[in-house]
C-alpha atoms as a PDB file:
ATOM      1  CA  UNK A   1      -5.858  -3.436  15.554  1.00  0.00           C
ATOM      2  CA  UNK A   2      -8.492  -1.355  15.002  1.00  0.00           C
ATOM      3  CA  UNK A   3      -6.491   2.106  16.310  1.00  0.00           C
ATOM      4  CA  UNK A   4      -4.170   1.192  13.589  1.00  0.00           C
ATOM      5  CA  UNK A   5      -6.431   0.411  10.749  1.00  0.00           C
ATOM      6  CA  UNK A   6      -7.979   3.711  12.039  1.00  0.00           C
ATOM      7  CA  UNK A   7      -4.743   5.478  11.924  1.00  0.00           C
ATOM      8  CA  UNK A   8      -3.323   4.503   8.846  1.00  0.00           C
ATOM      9  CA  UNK A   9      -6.138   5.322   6.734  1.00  0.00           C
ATOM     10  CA  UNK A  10      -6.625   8.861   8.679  1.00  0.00           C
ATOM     11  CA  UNK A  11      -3.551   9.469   7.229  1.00  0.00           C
ATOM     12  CA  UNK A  12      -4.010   8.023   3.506  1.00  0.00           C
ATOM     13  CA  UNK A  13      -7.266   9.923   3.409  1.00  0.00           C
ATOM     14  CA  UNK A  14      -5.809  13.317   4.917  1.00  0.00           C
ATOM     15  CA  UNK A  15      -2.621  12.928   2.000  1.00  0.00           C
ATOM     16  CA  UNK A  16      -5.252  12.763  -0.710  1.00  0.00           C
ATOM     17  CA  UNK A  17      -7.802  15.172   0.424  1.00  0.00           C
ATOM     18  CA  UNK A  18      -4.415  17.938   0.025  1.00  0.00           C
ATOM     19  CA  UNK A  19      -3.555  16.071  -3.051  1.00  0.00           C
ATOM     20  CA  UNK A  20      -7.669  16.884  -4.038  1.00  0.00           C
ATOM     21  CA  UNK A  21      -7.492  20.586  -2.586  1.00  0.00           C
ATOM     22  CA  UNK A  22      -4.216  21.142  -4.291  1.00  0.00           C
ATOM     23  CA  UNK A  23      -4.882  20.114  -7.773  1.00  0.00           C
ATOM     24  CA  UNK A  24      -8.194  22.843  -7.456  1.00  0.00           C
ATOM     25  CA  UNK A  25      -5.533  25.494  -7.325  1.00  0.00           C
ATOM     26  CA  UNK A  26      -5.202  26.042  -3.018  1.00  0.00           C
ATOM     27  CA  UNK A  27      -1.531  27.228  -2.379  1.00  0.00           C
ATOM     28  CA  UNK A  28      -0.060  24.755   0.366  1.00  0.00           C
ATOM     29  CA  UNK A  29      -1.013  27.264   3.354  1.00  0.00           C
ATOM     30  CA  UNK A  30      -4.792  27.162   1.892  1.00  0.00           C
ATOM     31  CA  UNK A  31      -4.829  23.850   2.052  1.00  0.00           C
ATOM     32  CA  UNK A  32      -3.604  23.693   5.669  1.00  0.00           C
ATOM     33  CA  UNK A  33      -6.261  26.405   6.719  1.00  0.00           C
ATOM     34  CA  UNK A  34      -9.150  24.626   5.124  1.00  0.00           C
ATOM     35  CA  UNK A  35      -8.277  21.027   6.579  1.00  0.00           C
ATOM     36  CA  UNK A  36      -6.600  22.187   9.816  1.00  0.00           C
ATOM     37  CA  UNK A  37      -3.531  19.980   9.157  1.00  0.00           C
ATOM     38  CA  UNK A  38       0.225  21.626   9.121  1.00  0.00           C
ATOM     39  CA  UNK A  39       1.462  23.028   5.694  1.00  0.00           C
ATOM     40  CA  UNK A  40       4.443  21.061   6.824  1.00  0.00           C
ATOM     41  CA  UNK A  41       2.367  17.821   6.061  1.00  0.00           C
ATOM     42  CA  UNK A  42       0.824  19.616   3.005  1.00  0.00           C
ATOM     43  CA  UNK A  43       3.722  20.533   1.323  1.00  0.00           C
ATOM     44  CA  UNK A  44       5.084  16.573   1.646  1.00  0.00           C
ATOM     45  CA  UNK A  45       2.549  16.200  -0.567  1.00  0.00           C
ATOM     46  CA  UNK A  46       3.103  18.589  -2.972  1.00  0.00           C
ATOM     47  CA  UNK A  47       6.703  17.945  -3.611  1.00  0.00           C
ATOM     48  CA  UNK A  48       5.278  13.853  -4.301  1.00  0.00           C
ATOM     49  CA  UNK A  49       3.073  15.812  -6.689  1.00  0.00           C
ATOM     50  CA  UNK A  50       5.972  18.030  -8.371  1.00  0.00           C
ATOM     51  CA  UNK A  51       7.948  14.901  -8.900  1.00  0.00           C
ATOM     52  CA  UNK A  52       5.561  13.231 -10.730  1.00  0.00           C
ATOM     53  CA  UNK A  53       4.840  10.503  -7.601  1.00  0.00           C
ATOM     54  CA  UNK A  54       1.557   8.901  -6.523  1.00  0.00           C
ATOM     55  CA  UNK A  55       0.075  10.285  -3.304  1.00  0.00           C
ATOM     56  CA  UNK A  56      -0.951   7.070  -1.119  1.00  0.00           C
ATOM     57  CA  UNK A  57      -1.787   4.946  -4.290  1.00  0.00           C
ATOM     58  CA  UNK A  58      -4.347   1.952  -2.388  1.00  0.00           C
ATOM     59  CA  UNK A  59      -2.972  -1.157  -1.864  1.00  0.00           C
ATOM     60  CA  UNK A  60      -3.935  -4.334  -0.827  1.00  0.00           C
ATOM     61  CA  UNK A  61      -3.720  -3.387   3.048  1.00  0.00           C
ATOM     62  CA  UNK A  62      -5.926  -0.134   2.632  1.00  0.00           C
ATOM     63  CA  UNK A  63      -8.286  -2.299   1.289  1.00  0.00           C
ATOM     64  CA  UNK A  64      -8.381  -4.559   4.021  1.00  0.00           C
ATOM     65  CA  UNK A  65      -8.507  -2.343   6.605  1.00  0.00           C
ATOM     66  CA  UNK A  66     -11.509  -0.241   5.653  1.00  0.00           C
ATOM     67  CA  UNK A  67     -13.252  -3.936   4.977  1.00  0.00           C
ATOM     68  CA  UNK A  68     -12.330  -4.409   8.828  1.00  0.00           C
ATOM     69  CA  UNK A  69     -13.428  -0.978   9.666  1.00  0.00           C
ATOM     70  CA  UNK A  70     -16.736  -1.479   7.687  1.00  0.00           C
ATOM     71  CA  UNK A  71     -16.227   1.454   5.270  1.00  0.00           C
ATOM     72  CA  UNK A  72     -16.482  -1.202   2.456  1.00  0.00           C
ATOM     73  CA  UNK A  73     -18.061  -4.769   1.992  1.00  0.00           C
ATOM     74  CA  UNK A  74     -16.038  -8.068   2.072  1.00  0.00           C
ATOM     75  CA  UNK A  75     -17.494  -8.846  -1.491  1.00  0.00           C
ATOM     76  CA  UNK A  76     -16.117  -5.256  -2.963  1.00  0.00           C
ATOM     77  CA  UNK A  77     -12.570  -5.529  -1.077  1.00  0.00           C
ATOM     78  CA  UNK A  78     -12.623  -9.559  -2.437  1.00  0.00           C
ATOM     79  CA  UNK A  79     -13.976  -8.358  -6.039  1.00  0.00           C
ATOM     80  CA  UNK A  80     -10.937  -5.740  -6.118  1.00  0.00           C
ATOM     81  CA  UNK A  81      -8.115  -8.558  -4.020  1.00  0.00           C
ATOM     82  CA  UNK A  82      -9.181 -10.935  -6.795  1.00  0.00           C
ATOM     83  CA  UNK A  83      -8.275  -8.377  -9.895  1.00  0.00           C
ATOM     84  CA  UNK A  84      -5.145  -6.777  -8.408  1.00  0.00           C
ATOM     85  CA  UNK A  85      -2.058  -7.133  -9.982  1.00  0.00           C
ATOM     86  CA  UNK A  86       0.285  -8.414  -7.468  1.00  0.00           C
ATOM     87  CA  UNK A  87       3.677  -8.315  -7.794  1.00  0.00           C
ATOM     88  CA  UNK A  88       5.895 -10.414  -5.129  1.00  0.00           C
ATOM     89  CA  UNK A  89       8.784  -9.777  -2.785  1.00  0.00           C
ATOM     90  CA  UNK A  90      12.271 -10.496  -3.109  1.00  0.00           C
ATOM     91  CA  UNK A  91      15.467 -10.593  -0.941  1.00  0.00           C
ATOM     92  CA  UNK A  92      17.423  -8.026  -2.619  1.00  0.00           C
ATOM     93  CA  UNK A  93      21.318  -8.062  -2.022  1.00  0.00           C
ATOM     94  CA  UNK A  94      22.587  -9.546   1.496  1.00  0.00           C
ATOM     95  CA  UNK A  95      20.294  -8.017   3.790  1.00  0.00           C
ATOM     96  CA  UNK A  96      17.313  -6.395   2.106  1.00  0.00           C
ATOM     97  CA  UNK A  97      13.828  -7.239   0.813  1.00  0.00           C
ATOM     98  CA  UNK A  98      12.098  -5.281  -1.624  1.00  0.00           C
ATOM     99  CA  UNK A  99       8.244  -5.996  -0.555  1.00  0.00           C
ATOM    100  CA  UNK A 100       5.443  -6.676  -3.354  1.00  0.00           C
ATOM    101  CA  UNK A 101       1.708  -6.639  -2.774  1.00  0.00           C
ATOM    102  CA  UNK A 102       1.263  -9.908  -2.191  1.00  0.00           C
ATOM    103  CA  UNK A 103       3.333  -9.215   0.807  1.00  0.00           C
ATOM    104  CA  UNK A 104       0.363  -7.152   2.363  1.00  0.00           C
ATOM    105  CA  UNK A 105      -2.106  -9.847   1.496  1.00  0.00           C
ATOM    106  CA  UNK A 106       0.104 -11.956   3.717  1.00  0.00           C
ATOM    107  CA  UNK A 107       0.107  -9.223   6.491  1.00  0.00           C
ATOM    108  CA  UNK A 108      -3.628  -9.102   6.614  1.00  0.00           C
ATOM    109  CA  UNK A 109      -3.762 -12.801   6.915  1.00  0.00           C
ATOM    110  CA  UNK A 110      -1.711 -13.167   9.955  1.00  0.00           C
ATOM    111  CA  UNK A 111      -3.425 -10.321  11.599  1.00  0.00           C
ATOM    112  CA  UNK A 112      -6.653 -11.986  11.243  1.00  0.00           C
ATOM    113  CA  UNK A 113      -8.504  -9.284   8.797  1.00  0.00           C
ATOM    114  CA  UNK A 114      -8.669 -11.980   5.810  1.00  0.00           C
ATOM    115  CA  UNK A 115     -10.137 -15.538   6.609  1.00  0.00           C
ATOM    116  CA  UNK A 116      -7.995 -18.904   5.568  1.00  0.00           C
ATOM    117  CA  UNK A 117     -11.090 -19.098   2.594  1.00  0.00           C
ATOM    118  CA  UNK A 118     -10.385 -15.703   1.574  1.00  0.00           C
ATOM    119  CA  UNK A 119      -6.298 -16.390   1.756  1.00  0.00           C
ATOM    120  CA  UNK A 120      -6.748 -18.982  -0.159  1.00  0.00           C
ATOM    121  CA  UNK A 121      -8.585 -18.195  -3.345  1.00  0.00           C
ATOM    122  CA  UNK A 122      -6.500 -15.402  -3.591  1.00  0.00           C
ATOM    123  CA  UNK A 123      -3.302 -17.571  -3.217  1.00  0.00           C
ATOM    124  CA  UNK A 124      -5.011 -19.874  -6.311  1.00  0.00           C
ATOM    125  CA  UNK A 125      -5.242 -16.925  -8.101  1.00  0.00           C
ATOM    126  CA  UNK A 126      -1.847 -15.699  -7.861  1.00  0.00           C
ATOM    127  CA  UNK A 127      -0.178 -19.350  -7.609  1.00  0.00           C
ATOM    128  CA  UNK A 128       0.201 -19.134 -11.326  1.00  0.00           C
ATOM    129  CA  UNK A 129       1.779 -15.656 -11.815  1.00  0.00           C
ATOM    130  CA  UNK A 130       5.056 -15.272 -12.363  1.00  0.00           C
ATOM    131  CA  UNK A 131       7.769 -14.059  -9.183  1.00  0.00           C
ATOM    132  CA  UNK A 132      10.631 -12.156  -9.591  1.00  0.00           C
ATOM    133  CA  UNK A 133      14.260 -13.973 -10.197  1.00  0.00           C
ATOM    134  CA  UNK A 134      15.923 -14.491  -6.637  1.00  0.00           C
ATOM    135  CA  UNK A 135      19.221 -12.215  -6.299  1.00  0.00           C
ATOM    136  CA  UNK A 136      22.485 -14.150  -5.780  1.00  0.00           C
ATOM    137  CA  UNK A 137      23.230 -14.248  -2.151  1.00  0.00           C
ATOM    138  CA  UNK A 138      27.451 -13.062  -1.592  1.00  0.00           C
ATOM    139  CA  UNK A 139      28.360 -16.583  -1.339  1.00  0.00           C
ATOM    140  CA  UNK A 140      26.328 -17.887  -3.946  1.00  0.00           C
ATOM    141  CA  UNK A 141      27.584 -17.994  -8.028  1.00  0.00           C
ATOM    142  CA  UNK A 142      27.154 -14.526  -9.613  1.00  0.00           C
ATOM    143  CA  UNK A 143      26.284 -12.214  -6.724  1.00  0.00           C
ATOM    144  CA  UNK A 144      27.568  -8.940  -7.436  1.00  0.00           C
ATOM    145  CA  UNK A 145      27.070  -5.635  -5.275  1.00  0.00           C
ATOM    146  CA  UNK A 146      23.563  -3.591  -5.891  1.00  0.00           C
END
């Protein structure tokens, strides 16, 4: 686990340090000199940028992994769980499910990197917000294609 909490956030960190280097003016080659990384991975990030995307926005998983890699405390990453505003997943058509934040919440649970007491008071908090409609299933009353 800790390889891929490692991992992930090498990579969240690299994508904003371009998206840092890149909004100083660096041209995409630049950018790759100074960090050592391939313009190929530098200009991902600049076509996010030209079309008006967030570059790794955090989420609720970022936030629990650098609590598990100690690069913040567990009352900062509970202080920011407990004011996030979490949407929820939803099965979406037949076959698909559109993931929400809560969903990473739930991921971090089962891999062990937020306690039951932590879970919980962030499941109080969010028992009263409001989920998205379900989608029709095919067989079910209304379903029409997406």
């Amino acid at each position: 686990m800790r390889e891929t909490a490692a991992g992930v956030l090498a990579l969240i960190d690299s994508d904003r340090r371009f998206e840092r280097l890149l909004r100083q003016g660096l041209t995409p080659q630049q950018v790759a000199e100074r960090t050592g990384e391939e313009e190929r991975f530098v200009l991902t990030v600049k076509r996010m940028m030209d079309r008006g995307e967030p570059v790794r926005p955090e989420t609720p998983e970022e936030l629990g992994y650098r609590r598990f890699l100690g690069q913040i405390s567990s009352q900062e990453m509970m202080d920011r769980l407990r004011a996030w505003p979490y949407t929820f997943g939803r099965i979406r058509d037949y076959d698909g499910y559109e993931r929400g934040s809560w969903d990473d919440i739930r991921s971090l649970r089962s891999d062990g990197l937020l306690s039951d007491q932590e879970y919980d008071e962030l499941e109080a908090i969010t028992d009263p917000m409001p989920r998205p409609p379900r989608d029709p299933l095919p067989w079910e009353k209304g379903w029409q294609p997406q």
